[in-house]
N, C-alpha and C. Protein backbone atom coordinates (compact mmCIF):
# COMPACT_ATOMS: atom_id res chain seq x y z
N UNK A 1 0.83 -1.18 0.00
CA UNK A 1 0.00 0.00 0.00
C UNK A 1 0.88 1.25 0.00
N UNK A 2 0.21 2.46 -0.34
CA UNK A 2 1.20 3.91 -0.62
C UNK A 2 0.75 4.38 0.83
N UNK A 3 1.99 5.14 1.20
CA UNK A 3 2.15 5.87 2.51
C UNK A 3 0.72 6.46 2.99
N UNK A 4 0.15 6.86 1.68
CA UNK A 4 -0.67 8.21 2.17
C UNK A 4 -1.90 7.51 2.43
N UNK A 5 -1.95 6.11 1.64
CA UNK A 5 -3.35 5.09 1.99
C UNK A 5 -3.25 4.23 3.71
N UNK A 6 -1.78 4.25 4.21
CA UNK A 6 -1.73 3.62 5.40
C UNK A 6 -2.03 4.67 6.14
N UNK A 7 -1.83 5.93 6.07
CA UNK A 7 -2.03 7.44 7.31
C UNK A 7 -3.60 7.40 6.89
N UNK A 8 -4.05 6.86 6.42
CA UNK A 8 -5.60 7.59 5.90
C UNK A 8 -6.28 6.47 6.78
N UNK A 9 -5.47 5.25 6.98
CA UNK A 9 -6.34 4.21 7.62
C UNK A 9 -5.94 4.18 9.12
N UNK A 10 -4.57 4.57 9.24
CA UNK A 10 -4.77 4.84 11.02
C UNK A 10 -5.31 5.90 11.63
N UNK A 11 -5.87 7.03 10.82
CA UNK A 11 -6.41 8.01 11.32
C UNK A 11 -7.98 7.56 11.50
N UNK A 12 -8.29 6.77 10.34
CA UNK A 12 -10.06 6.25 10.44
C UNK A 12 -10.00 5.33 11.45
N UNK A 13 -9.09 4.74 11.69
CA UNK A 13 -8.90 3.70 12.85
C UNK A 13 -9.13 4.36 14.34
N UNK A 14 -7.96 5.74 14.48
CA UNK A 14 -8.10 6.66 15.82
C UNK A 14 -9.02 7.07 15.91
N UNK A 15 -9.98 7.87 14.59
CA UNK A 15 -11.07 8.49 15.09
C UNK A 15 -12.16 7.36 15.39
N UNK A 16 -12.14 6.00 14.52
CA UNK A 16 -13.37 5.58 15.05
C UNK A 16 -13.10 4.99 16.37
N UNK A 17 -11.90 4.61 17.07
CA UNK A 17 -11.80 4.52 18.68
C UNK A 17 -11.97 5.54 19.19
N UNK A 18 -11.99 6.91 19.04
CA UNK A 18 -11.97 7.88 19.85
C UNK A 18 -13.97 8.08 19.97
N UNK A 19 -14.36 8.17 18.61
CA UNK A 19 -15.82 8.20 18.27
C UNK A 19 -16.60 6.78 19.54
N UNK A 20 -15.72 5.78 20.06
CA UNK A 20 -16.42 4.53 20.19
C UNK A 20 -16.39 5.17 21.61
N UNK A 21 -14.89 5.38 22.00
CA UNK A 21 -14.57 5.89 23.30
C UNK A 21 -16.14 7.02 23.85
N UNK A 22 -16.01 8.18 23.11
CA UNK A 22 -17.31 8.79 23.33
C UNK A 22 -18.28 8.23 23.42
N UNK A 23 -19.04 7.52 22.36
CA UNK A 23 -20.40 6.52 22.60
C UNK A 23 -20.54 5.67 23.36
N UNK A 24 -19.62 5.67 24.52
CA UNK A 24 -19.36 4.22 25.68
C UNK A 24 -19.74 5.38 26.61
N UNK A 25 -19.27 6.57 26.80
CA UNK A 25 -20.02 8.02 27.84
C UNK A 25 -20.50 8.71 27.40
N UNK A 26 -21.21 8.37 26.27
CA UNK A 26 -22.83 8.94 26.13
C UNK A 26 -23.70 7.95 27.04
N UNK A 27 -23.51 6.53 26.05
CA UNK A 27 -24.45 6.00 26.86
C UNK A 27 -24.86 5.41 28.20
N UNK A 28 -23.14 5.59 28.94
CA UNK A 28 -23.25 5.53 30.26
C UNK A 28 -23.87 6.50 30.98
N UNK A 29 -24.00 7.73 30.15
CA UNK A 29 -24.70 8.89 30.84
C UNK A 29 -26.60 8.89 30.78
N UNK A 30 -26.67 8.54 29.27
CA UNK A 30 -27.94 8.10 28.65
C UNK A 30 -28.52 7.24 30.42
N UNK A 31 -27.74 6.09 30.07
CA UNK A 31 -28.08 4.94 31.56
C UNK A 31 -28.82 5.58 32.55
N UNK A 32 -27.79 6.08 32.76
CA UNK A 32 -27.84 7.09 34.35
C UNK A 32 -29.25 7.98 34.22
N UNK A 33 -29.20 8.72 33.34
CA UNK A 33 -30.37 9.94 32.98
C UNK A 33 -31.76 8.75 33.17
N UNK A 34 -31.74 7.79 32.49
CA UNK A 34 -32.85 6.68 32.32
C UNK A 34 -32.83 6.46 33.61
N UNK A 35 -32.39 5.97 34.57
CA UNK A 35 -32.62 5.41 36.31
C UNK A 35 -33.15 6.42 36.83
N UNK A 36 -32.45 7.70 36.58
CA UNK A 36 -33.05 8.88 37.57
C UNK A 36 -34.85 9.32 36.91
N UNK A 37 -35.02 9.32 36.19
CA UNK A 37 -36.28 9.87 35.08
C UNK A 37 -37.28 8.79 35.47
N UNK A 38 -36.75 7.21 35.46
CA UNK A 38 -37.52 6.04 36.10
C UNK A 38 -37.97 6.47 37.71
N UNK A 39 -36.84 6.45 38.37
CA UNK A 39 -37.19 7.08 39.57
C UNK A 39 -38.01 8.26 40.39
N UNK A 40 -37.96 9.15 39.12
CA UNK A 40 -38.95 10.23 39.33
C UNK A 40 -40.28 9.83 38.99
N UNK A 41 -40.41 9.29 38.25
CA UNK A 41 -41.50 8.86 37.41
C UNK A 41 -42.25 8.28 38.49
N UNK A 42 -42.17 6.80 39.11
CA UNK A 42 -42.15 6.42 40.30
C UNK A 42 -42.28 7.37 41.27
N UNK A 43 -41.52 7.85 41.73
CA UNK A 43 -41.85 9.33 43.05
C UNK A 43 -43.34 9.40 42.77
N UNK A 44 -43.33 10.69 41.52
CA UNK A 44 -44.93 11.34 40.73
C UNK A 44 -46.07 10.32 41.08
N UNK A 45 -45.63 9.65 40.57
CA UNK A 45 -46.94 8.11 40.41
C UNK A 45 -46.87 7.50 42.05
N UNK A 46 -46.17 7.63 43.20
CA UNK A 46 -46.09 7.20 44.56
C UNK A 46 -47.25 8.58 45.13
N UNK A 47 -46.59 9.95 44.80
CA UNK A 47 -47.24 11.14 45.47
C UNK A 47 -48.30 10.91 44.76
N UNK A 48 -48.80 11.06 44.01
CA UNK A 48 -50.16 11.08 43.15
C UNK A 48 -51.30 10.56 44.22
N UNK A 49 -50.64 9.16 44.32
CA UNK A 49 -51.58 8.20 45.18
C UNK A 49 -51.98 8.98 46.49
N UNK A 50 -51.07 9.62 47.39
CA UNK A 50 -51.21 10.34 48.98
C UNK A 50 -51.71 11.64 48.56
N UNK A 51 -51.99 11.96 47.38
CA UNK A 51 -52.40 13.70 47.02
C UNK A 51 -53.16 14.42 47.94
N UNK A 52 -54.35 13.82 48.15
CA UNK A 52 -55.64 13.57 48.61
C UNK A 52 -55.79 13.84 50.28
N UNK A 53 -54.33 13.16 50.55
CA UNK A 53 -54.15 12.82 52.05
C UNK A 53 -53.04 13.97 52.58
N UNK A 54 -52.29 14.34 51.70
CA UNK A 54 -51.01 14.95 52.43
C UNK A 54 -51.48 16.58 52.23
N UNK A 55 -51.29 17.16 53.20
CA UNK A 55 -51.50 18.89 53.69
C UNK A 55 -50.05 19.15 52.79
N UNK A 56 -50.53 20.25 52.02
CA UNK A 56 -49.25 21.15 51.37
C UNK A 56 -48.66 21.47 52.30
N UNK A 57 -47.24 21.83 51.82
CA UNK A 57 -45.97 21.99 52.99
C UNK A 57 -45.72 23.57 52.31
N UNK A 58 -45.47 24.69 52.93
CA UNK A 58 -44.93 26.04 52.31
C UNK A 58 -43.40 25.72 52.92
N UNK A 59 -42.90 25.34 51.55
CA UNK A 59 -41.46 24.85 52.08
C UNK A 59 -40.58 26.31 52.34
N UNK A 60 -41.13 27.96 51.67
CA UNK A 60 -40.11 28.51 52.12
C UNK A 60 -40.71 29.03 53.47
N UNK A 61 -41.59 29.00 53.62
CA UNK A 61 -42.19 29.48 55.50
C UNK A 61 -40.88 28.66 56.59
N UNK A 62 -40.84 27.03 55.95
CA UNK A 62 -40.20 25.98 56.54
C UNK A 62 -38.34 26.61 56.82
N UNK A 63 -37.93 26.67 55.56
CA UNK A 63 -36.44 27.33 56.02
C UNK A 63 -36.45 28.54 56.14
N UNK A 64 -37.78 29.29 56.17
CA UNK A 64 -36.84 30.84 57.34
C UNK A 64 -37.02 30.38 58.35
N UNK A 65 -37.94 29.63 58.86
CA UNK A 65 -37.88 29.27 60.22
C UNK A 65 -37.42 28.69 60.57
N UNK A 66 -36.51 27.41 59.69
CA UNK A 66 -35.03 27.04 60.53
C UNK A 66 -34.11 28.38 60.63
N UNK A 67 -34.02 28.68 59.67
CA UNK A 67 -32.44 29.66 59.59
C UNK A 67 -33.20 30.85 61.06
N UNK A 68 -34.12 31.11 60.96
CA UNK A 68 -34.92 32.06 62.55
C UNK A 68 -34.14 31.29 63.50
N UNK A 69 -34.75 30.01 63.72
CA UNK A 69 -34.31 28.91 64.56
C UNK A 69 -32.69 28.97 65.08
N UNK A 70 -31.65 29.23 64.13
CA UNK A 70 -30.59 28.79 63.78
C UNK A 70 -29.84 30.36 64.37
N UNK A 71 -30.28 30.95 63.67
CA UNK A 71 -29.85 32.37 64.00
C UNK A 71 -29.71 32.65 65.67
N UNK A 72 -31.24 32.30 66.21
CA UNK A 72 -31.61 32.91 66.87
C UNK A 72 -30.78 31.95 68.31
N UNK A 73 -30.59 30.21 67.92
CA UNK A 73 -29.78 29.81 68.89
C UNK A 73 -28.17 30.36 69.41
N UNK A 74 -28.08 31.10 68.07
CA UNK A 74 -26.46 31.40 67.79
C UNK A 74 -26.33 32.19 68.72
N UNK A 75 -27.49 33.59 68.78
CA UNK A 75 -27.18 34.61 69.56
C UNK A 75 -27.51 33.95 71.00
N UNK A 76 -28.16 32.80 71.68
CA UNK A 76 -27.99 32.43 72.95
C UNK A 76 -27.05 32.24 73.20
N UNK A 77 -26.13 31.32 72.09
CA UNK A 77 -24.99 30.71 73.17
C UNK A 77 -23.98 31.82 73.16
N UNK A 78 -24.24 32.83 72.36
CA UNK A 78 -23.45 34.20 72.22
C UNK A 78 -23.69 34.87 74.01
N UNK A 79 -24.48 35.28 74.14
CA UNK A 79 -25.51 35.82 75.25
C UNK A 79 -24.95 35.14 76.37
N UNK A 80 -24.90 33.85 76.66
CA UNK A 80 -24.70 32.79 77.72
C UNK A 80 -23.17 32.96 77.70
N UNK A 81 -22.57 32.60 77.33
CA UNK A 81 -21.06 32.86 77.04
C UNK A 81 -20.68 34.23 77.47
N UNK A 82 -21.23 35.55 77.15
CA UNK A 82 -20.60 36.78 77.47
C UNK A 82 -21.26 37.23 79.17
């Protein structure tokens, strides 16, 4: 074979390992994305069922009143200490 036909075939050779290399972490990522999306899916379709039953939560009422909580222990042991 001529020089320029053997460089033409180890380069189609590198790129299609490099191309394979990529499509092995696509689809390990693909995987992953599929478990989590299953899992949600599941969640949705678990809550769905308790809809009926469970009292809405105002989740940001919930963390000012930790961080209130949090704050407000800080300045005791501040207070107690001085």
């Amino acid at each position: 074979m001529e020089q320029s036909t053997v460089h033409l075939i180890s380069q189609l050779s590198s790129g299609f390992d490099a191309l394979q290399a990529a499509y092995r972490i696509l689809f390990s990522h693909t995987k992953g994305l599929e478990r989590k999306l299953a899992t949600a899916r599941e969640q949705v379709r678990t809550a769905s069922l308790y809809d009926e039953y469970t009292i809405a939560l105002d989740l940001q009422y919930s963390i000012e009143d930790k961080a209130y909580t949090i704050s407000e222990s800080k300045t005791d042991a501040y207070s107690t200490t001085n």
